[in-house]
C-alpha atoms as a PDB file:
ATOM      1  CA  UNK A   1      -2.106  42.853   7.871  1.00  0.00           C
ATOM      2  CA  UNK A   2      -3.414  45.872   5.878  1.00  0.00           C
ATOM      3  CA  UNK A   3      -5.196  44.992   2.415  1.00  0.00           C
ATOM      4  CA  UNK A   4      -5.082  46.440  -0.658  1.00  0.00           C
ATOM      5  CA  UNK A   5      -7.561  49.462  -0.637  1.00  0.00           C
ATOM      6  CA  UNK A   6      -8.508  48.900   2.939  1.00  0.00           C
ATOM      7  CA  UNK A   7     -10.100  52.196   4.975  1.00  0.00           C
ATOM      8  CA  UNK A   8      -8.483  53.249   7.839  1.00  0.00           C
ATOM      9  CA  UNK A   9      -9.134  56.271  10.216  1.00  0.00           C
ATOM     10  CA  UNK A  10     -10.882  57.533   6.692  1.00  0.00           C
ATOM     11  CA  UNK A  11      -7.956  57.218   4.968  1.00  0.00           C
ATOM     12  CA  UNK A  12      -8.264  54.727   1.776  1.00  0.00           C
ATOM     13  CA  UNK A  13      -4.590  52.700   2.019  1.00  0.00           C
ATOM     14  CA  UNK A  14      -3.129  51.766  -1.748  1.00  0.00           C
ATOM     15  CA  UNK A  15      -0.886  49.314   0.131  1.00  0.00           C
ATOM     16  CA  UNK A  16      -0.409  45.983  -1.459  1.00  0.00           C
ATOM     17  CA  UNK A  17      -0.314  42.816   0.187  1.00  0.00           C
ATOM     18  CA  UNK A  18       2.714  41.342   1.086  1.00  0.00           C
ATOM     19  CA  UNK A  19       2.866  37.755   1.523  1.00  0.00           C
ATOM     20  CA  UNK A  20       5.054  36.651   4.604  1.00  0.00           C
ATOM     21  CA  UNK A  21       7.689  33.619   3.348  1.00  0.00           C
ATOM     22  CA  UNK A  22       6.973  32.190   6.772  1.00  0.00           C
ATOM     23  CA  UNK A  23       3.723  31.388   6.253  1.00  0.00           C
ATOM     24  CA  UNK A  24       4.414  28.980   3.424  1.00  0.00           C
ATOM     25  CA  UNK A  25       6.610  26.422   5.567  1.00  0.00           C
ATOM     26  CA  UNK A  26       6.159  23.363   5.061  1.00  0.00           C
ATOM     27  CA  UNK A  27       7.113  21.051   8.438  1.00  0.00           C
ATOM     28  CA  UNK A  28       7.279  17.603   7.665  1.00  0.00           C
ATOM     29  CA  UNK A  29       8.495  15.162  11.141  1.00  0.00           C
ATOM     30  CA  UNK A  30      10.716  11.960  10.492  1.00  0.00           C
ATOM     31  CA  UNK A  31      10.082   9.803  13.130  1.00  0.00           C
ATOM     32  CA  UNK A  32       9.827   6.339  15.007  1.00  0.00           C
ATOM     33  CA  UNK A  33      11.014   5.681  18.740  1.00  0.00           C
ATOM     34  CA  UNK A  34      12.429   2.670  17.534  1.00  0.00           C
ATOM     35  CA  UNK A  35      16.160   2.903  16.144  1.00  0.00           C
ATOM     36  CA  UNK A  36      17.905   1.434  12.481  1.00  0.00           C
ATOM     37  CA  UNK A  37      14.808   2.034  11.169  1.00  0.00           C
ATOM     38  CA  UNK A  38      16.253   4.683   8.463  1.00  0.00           C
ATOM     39  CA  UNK A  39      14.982   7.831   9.729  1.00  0.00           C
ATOM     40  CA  UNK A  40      18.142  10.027   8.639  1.00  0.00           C
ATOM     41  CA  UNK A  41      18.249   8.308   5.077  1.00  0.00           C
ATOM     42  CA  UNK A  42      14.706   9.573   4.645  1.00  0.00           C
ATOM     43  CA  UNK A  43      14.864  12.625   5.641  1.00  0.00           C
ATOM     44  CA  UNK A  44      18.203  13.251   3.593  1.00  0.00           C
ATOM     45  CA  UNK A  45      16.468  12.040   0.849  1.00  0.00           C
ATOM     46  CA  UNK A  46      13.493  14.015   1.345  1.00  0.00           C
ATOM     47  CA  UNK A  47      15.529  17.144   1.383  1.00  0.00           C
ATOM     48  CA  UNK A  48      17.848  15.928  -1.677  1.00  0.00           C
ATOM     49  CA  UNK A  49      14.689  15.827  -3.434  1.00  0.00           C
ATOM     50  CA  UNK A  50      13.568  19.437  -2.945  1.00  0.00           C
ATOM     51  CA  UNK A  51      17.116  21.131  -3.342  1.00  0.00           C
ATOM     52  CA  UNK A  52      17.242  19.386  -6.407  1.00  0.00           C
ATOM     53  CA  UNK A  53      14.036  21.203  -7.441  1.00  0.00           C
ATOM     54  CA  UNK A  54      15.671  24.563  -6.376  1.00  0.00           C
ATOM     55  CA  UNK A  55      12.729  24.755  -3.350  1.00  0.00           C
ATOM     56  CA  UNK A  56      13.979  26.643  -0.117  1.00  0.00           C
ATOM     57  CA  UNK A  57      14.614  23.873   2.241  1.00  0.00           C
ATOM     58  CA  UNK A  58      16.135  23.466   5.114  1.00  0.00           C
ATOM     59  CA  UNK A  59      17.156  19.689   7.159  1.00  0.00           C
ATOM     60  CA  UNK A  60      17.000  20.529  11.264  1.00  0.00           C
ATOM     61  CA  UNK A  61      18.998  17.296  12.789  1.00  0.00           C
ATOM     62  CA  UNK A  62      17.482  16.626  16.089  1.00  0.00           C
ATOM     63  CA  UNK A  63      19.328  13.143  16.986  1.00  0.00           C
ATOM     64  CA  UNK A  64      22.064  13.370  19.206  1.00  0.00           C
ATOM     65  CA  UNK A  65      24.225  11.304  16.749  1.00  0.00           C
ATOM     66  CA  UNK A  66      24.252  13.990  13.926  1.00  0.00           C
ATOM     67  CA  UNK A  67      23.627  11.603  11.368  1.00  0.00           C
ATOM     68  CA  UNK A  68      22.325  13.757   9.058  1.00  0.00           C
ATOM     69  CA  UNK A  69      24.606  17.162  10.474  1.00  0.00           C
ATOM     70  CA  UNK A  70      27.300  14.921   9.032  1.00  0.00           C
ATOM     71  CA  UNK A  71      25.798  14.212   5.878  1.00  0.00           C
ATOM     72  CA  UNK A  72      25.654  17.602   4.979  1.00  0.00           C
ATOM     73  CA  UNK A  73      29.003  18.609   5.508  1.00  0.00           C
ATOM     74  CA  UNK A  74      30.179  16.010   2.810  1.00  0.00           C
ATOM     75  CA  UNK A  75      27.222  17.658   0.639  1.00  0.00           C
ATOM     76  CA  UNK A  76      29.072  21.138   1.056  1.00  0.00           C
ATOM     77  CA  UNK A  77      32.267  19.709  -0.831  1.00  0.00           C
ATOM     78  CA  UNK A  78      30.132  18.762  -3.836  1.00  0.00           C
ATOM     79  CA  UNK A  79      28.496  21.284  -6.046  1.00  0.00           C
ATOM     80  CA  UNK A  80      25.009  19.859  -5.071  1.00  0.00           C
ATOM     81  CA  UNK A  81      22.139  21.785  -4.951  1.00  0.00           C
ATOM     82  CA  UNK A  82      22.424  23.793  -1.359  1.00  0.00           C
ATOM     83  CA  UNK A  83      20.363  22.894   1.664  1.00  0.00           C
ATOM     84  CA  UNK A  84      20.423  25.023   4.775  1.00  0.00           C
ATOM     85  CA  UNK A  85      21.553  22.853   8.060  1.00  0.00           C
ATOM     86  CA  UNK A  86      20.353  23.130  11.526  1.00  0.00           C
ATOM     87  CA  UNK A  87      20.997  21.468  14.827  1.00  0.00           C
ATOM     88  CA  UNK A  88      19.598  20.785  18.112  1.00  0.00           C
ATOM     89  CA  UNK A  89      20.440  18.163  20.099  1.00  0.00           C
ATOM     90  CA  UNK A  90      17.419  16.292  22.201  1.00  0.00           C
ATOM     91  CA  UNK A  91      19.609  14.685  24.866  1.00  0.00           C
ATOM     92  CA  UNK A  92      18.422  16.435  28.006  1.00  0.00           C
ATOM     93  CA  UNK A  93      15.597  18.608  28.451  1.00  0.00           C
ATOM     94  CA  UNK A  94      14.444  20.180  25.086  1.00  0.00           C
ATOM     95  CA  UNK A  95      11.479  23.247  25.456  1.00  0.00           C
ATOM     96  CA  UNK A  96       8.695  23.390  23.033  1.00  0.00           C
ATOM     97  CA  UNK A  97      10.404  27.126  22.599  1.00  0.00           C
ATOM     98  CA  UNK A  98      13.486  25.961  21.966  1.00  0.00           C
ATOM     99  CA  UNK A  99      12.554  23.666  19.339  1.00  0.00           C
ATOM    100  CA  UNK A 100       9.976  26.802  17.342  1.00  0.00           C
ATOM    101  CA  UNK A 101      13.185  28.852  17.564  1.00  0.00           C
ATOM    102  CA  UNK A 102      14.415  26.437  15.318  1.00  0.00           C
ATOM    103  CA  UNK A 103      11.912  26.308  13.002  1.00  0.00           C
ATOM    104  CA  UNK A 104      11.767  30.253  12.136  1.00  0.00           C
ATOM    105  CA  UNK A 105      14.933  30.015  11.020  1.00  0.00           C
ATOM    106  CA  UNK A 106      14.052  27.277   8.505  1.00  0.00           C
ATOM    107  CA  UNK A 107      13.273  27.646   4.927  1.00  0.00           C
ATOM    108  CA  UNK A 108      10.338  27.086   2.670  1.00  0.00           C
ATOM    109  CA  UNK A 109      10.387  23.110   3.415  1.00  0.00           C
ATOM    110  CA  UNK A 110      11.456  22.482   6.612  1.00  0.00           C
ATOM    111  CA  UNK A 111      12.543  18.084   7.156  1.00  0.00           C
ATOM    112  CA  UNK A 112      12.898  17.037  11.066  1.00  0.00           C
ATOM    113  CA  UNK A 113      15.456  14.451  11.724  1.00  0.00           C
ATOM    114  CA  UNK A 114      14.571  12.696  14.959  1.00  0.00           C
ATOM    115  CA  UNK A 115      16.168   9.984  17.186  1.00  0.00           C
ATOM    116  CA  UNK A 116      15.248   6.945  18.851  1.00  0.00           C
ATOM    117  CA  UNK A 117      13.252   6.984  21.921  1.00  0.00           C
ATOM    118  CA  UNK A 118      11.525   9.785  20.668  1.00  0.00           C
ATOM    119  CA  UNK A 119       8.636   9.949  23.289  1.00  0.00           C
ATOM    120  CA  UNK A 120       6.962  12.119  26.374  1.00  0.00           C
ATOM    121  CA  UNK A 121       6.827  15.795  26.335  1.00  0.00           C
ATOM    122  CA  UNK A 122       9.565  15.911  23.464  1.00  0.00           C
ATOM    123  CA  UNK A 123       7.570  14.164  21.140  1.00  0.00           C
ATOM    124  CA  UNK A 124       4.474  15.940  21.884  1.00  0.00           C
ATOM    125  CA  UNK A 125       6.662  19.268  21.204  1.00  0.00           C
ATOM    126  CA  UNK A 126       7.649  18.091  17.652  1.00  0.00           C
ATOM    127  CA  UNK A 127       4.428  17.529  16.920  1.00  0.00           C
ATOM    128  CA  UNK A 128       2.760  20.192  17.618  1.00  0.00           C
ATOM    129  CA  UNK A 129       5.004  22.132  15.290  1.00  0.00           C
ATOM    130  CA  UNK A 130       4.760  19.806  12.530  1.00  0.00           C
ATOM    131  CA  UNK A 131       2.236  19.623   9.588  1.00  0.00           C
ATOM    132  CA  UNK A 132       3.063  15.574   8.502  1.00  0.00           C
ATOM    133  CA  UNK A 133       4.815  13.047  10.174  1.00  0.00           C
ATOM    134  CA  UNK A 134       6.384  10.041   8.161  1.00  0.00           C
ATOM    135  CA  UNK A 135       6.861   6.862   9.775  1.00  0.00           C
ATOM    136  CA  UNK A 136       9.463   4.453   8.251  1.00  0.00           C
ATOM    137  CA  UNK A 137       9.635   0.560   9.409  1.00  0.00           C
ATOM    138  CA  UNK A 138      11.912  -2.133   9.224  1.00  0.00           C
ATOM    139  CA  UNK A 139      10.151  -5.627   8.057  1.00  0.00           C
ATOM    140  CA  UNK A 140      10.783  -7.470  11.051  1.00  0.00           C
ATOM    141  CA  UNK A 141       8.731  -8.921  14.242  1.00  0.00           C
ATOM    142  CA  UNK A 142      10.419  -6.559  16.900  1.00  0.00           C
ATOM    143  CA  UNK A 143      10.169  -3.354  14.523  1.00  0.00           C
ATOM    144  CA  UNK A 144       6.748  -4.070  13.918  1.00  0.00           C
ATOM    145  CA  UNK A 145       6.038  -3.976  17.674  1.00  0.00           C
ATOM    146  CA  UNK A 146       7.897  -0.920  18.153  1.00  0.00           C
ATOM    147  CA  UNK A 147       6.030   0.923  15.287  1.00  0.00           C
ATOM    148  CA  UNK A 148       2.546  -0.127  16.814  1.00  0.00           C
ATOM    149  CA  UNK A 149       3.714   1.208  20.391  1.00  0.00           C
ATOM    150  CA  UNK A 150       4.872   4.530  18.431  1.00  0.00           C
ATOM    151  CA  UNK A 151       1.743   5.517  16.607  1.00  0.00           C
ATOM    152  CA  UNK A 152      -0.394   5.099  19.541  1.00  0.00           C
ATOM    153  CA  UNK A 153       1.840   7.041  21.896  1.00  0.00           C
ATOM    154  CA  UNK A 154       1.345   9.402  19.055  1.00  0.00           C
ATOM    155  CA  UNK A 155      -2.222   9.857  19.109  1.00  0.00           C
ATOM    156  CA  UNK A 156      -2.223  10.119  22.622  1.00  0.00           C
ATOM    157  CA  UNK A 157      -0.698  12.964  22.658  1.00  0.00           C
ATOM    158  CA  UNK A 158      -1.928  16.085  23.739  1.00  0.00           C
ATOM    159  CA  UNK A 159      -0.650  17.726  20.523  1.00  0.00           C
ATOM    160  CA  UNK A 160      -2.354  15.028  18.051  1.00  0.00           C
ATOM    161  CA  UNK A 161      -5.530  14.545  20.084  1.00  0.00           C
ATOM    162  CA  UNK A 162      -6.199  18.831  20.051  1.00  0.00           C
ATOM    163  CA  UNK A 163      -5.497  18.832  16.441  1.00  0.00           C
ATOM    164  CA  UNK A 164      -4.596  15.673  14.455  1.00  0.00           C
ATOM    165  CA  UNK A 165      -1.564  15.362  12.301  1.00  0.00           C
ATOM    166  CA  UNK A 166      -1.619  13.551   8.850  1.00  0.00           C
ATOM    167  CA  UNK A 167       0.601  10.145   9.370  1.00  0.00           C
ATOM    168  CA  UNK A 168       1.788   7.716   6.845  1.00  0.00           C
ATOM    169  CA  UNK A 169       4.298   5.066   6.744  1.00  0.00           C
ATOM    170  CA  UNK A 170       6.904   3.503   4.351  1.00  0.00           C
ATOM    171  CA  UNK A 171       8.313   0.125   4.590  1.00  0.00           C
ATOM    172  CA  UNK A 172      11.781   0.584   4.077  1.00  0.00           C
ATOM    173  CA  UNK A 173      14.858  -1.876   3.303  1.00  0.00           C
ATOM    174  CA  UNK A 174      12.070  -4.031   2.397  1.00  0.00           C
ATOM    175  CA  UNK A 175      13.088  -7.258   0.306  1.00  0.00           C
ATOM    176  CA  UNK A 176      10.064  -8.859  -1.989  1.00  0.00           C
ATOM    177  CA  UNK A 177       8.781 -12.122  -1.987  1.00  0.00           C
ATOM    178  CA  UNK A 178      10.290 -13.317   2.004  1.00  0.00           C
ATOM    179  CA  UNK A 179       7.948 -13.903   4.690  1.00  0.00           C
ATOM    180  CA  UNK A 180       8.928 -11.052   7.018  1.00  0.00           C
ATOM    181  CA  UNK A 181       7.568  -8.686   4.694  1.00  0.00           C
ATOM    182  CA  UNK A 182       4.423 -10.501   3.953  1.00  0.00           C
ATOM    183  CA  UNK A 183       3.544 -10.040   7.685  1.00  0.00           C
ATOM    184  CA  UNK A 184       4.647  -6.712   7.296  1.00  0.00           C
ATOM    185  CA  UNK A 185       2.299  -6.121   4.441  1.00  0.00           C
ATOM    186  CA  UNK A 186      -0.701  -7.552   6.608  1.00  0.00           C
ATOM    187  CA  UNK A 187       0.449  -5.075   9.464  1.00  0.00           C
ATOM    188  CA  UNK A 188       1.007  -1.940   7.204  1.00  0.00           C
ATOM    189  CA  UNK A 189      -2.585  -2.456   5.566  1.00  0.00           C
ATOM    190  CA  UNK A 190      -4.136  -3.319   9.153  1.00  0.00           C
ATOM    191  CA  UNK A 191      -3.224   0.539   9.664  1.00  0.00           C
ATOM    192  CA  UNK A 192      -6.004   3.425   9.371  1.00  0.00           C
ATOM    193  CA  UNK A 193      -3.394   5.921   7.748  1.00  0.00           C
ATOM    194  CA  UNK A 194      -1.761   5.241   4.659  1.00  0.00           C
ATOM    195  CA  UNK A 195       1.007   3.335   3.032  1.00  0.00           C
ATOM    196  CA  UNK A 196       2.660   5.274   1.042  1.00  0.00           C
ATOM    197  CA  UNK A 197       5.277   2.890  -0.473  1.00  0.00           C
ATOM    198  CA  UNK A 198       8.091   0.453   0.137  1.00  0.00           C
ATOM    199  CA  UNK A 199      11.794   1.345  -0.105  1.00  0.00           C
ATOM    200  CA  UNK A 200      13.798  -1.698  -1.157  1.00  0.00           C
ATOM    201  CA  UNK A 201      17.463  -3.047   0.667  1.00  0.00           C
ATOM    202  CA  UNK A 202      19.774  -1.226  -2.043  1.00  0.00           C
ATOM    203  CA  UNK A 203      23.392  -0.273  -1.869  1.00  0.00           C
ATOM    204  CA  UNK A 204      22.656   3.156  -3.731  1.00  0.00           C
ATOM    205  CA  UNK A 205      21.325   4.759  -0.299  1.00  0.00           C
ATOM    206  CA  UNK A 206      24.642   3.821   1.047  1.00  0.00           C
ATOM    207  CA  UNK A 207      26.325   5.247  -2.093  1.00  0.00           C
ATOM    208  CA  UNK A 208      24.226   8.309  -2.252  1.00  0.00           C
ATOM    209  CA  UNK A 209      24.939   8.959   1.888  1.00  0.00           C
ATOM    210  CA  UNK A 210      28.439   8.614   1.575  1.00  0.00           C
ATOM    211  CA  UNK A 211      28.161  11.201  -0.876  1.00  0.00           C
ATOM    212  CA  UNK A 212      25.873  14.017   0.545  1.00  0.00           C
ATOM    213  CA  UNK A 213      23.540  13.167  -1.947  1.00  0.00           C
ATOM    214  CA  UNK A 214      20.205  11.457  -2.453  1.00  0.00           C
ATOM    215  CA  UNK A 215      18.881   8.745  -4.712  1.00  0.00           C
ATOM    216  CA  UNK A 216      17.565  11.329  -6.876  1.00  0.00           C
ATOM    217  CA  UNK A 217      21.128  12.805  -8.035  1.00  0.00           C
ATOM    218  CA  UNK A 218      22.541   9.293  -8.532  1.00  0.00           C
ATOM    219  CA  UNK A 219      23.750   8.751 -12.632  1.00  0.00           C
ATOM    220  CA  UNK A 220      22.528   5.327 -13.233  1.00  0.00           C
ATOM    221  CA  UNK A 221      19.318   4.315 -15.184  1.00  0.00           C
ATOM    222  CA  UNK A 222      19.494   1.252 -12.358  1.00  0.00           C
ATOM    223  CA  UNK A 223      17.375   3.795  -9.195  1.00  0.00           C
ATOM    224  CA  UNK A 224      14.446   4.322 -12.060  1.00  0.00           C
ATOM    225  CA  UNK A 225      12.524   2.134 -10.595  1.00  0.00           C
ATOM    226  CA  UNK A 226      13.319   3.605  -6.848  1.00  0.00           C
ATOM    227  CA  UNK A 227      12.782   7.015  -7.556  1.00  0.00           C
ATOM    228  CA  UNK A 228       9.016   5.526  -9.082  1.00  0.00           C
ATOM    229  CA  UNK A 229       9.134   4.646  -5.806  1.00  0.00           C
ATOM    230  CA  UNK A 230      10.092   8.268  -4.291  1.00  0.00           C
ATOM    231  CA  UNK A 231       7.295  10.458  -6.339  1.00  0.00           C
ATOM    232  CA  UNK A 232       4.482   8.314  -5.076  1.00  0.00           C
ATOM    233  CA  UNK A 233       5.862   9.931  -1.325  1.00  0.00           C
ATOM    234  CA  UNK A 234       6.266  13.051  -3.036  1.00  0.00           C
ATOM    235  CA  UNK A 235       2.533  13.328  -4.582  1.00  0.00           C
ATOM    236  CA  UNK A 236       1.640  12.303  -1.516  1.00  0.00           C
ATOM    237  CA  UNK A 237       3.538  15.596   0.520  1.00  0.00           C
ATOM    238  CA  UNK A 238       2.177  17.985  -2.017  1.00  0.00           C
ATOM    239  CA  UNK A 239      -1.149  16.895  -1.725  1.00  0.00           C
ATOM    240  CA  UNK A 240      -1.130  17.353   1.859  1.00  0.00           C
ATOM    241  CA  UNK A 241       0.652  20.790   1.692  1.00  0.00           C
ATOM    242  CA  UNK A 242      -1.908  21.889  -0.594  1.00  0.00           C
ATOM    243  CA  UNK A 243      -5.107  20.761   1.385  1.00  0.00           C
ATOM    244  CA  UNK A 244      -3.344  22.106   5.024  1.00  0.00           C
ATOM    245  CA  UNK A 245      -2.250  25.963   3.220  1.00  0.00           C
ATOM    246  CA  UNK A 246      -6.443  25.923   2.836  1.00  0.00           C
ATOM    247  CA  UNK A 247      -6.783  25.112   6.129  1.00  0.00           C
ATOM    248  CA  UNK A 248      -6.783  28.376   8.406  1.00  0.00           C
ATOM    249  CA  UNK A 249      -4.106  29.192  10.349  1.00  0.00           C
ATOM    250  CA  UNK A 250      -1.581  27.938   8.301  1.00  0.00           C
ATOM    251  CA  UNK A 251       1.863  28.175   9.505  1.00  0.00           C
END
């Protein structure tokens, strides 16, 4: 791109710089092979969040199911903030191509919706493309399991091993004080990426769903606590997008 000032063929160019939209996205990946883990209710949230904040963002539903696809049509009958929809269906055989052509299309914030079994060459597609991925898990023996198996088959991929991702994970539907979520504590902190929080069992992520809404647009003093919850993810994503639009090659 031609800078302001910049000599060429002898001629001295007064052209400004003109910074390409594109090259702020922001990809973050929603993801765990293992199903029920609440996947879609992040990511809806996630993009709730940022409409709400009039940022450009944009909710691509890759799960056959259309989880969040449906959430979004009862989200066009309210007057809630807008958020741009996309689909793409991973049943089959999904190209890495197929998947980018996606993800021009996408605004400034771009939130990947993924389903179960996520794994192979489709996985190592979506994560090539992303900048984060967030990991949710269920406290419970067999979800445990199934989170361990995910994270490694996502550093072995070809994608993370070239050029490593930043991972976290959130605890979700978590309920205090029982022993299921004491082990998952000890498992979550056994980790070598971080924590980031722990979403509690609550109604008001049914209530917000069935809406086309997120926590964050609920009226009720009674979510203060879980949207505490929510900016301590949210510090976390803007930290990250600010230390990877330093990094060269941004995209």
């Amino acid at each position: 791109m031609q800078q302001e000032g910049e000599v060429r063929d002898g001629v001295v160019s007064g052209a400004r710089v003109v910074e390409n939209p594109l090259d702020r996205r922001f990809v973050i990946l929603v993801a765990n092979a293992k199903g029920g883990c609440g996947k879609t209710t992040l990511a809806t949230n996630l993009a709730s969040h940022f409409a709400v904040r009039n940022r450009q963002v944009t909710l691509l539903d890759l799960d056959p199911q259309q989880s969040a696809t449906h959430w979004l049509r009862l989200r066009e009958k309210t007057d809630a903030a807008p958020i741009q929809g996309l689909q793409l269906s991973l049943e089959g055989s999904v190209s890495k191509g197929q998947i980018q052509a996606m993800i021009q299309r996408s605004g400034e914030y771009l939130i990947i919706d993924t389903p179960a079994g996520l794994s192979g060459a489709t996985l190592d597609h979506v994560l090539s493309l992303c900048h984060v991925v967030l990991v949710p898990v269920l406290p419970s023996p067999i979800d445990i399991r199934a989170t361990t198996r995910f994270l490694q088959a996502v550093m072995l991929t070809p994608s993370y091993r070239r050029r490593p991702r930043r991972l976290a994970v959130l605890a979700n539907r978590a309920k205090a004080r029982t022993r299921v979520y004491h082990q998952l504590q000890q498992f979550l902190r056994s980790l070598k990426i971080p924590w980031l929080t722990t979403l509690r069992d609550t109604q008001y992520y049914v209530q917000a769903s069935g809406e086309g809404t997120g926590l964050t647009e609920l009226d009720s003093p009674r979510v203060r606590k879980d949207l505490q919850e929510w900016q301590r993810v949210m510090e976390w994503l803007e930290i990250q997008r600010a230390l990877i639009r330093s990094m060269p090659g941004f995209r």
